[in-house]
C-alpha atoms as a PDB file:
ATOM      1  CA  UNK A   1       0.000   0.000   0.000  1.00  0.00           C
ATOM      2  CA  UNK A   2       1.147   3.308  -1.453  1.00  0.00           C
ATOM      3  CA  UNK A   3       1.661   6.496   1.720  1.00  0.00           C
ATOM      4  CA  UNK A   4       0.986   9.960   0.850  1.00  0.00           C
ATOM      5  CA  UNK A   5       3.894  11.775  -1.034  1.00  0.00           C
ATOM      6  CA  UNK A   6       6.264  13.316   1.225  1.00  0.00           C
ATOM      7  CA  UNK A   7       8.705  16.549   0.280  1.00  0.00           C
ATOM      8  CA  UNK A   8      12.554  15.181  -0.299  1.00  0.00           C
ATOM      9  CA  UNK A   9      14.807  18.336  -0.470  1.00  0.00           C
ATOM     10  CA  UNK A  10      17.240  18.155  -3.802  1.00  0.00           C
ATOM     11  CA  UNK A  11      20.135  20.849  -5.003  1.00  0.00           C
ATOM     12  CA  UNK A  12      20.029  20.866  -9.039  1.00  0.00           C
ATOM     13  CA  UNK A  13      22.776  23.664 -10.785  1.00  0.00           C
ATOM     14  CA  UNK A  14      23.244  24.958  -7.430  1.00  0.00           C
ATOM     15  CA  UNK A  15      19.713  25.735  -6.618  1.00  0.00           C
ATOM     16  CA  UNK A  16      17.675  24.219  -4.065  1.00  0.00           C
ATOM     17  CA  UNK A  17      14.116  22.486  -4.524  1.00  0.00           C
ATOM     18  CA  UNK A  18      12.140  19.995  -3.766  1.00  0.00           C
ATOM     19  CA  UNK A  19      10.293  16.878  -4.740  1.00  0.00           C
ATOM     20  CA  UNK A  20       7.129  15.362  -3.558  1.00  0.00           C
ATOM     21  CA  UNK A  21       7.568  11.910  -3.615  1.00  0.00           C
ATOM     22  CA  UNK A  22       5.635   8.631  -2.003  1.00  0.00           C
ATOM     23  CA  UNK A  23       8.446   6.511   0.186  1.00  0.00           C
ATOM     24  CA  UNK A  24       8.328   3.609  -2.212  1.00  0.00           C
ATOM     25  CA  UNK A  25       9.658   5.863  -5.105  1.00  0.00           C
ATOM     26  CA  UNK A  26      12.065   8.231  -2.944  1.00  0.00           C
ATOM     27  CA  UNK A  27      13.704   4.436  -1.592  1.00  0.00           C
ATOM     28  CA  UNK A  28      13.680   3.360  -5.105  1.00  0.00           C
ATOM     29  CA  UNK A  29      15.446   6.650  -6.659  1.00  0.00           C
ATOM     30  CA  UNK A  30      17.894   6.084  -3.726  1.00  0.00           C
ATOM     31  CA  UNK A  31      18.706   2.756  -4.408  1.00  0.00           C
ATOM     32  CA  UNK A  32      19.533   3.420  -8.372  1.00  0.00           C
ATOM     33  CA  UNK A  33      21.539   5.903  -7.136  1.00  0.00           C
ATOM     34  CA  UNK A  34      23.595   3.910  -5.125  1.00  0.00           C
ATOM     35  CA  UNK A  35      23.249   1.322  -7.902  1.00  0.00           C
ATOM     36  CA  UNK A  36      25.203   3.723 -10.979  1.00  0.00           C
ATOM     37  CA  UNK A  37      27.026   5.028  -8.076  1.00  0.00           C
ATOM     38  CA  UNK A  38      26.147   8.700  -8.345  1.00  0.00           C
ATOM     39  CA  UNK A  39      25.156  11.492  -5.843  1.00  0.00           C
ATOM     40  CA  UNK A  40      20.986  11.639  -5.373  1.00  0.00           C
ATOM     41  CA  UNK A  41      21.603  15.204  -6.634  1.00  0.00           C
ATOM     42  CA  UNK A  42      23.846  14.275  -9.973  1.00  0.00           C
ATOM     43  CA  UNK A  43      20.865  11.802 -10.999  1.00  0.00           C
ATOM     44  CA  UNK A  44      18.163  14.434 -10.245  1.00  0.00           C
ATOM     45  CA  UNK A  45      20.237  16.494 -12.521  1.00  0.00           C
ATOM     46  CA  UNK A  46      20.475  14.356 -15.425  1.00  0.00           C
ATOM     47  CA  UNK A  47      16.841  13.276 -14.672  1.00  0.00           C
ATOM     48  CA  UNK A  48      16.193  17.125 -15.017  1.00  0.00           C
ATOM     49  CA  UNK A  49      18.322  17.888 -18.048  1.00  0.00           C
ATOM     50  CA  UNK A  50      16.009  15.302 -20.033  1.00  0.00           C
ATOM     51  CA  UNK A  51      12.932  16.084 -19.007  1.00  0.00           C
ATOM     52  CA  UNK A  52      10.576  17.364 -22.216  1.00  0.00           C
ATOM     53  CA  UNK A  53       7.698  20.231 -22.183  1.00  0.00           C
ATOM     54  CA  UNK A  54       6.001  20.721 -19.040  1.00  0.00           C
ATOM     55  CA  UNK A  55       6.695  17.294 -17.403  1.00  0.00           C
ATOM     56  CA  UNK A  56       7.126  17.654 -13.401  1.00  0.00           C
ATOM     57  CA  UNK A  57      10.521  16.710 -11.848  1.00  0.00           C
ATOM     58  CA  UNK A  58       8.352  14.367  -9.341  1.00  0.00           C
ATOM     59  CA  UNK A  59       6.741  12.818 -12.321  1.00  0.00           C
ATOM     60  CA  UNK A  60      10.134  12.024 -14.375  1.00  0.00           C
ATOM     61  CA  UNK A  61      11.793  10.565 -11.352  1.00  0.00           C
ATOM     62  CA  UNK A  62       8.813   8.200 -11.016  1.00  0.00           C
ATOM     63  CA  UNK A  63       9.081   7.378 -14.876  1.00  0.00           C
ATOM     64  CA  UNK A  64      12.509   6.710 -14.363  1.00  0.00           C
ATOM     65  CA  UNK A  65      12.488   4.192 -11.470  1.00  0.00           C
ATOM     66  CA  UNK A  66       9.618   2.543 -13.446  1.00  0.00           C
ATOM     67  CA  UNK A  67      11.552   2.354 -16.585  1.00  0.00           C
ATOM     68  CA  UNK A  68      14.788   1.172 -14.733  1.00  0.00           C
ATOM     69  CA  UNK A  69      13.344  -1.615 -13.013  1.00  0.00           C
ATOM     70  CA  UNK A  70      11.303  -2.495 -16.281  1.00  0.00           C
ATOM     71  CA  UNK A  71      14.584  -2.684 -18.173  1.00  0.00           C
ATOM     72  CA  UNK A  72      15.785  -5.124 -15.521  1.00  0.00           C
ATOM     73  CA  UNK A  73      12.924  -7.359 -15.235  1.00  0.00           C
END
């Protein structure tokens, strides 16, 4: 069972923000992360740099643990 999202504070470029995230995807983004071996704040830049038109950051980091774990199953 999914929890309500919960703000996760991120620095992109040097500026701060923030993401609201349900645990489940904030532990997965963590653990691909640790997984490529990169800072939480390097992947939410390159997550960033690719997002297209008016696509949330919240909504490309869950696209991108989906996708990542799809591309592993």
């Amino acid at each position: 069972m999914t929890t309500r999202p919960a703000k996760h504070s991120l620095t992109l470029k040097g500026h701060r923000t923030s993401v609201s995230l349900e645990p489940e995807f904030w532990q997965a983004f963590q653990s691909i992360a640790v997984e490529m071996a990169l800072p939480i704040n390097q992947l939410a830049a390159e997550i960033d740099a690719s997002r297209r038109g008016e696509e949330g950051l919240a909504s490309a980091i869950r696209v991108f643990c989906l996708n990542h774990y799809r591309l592993k199953g």
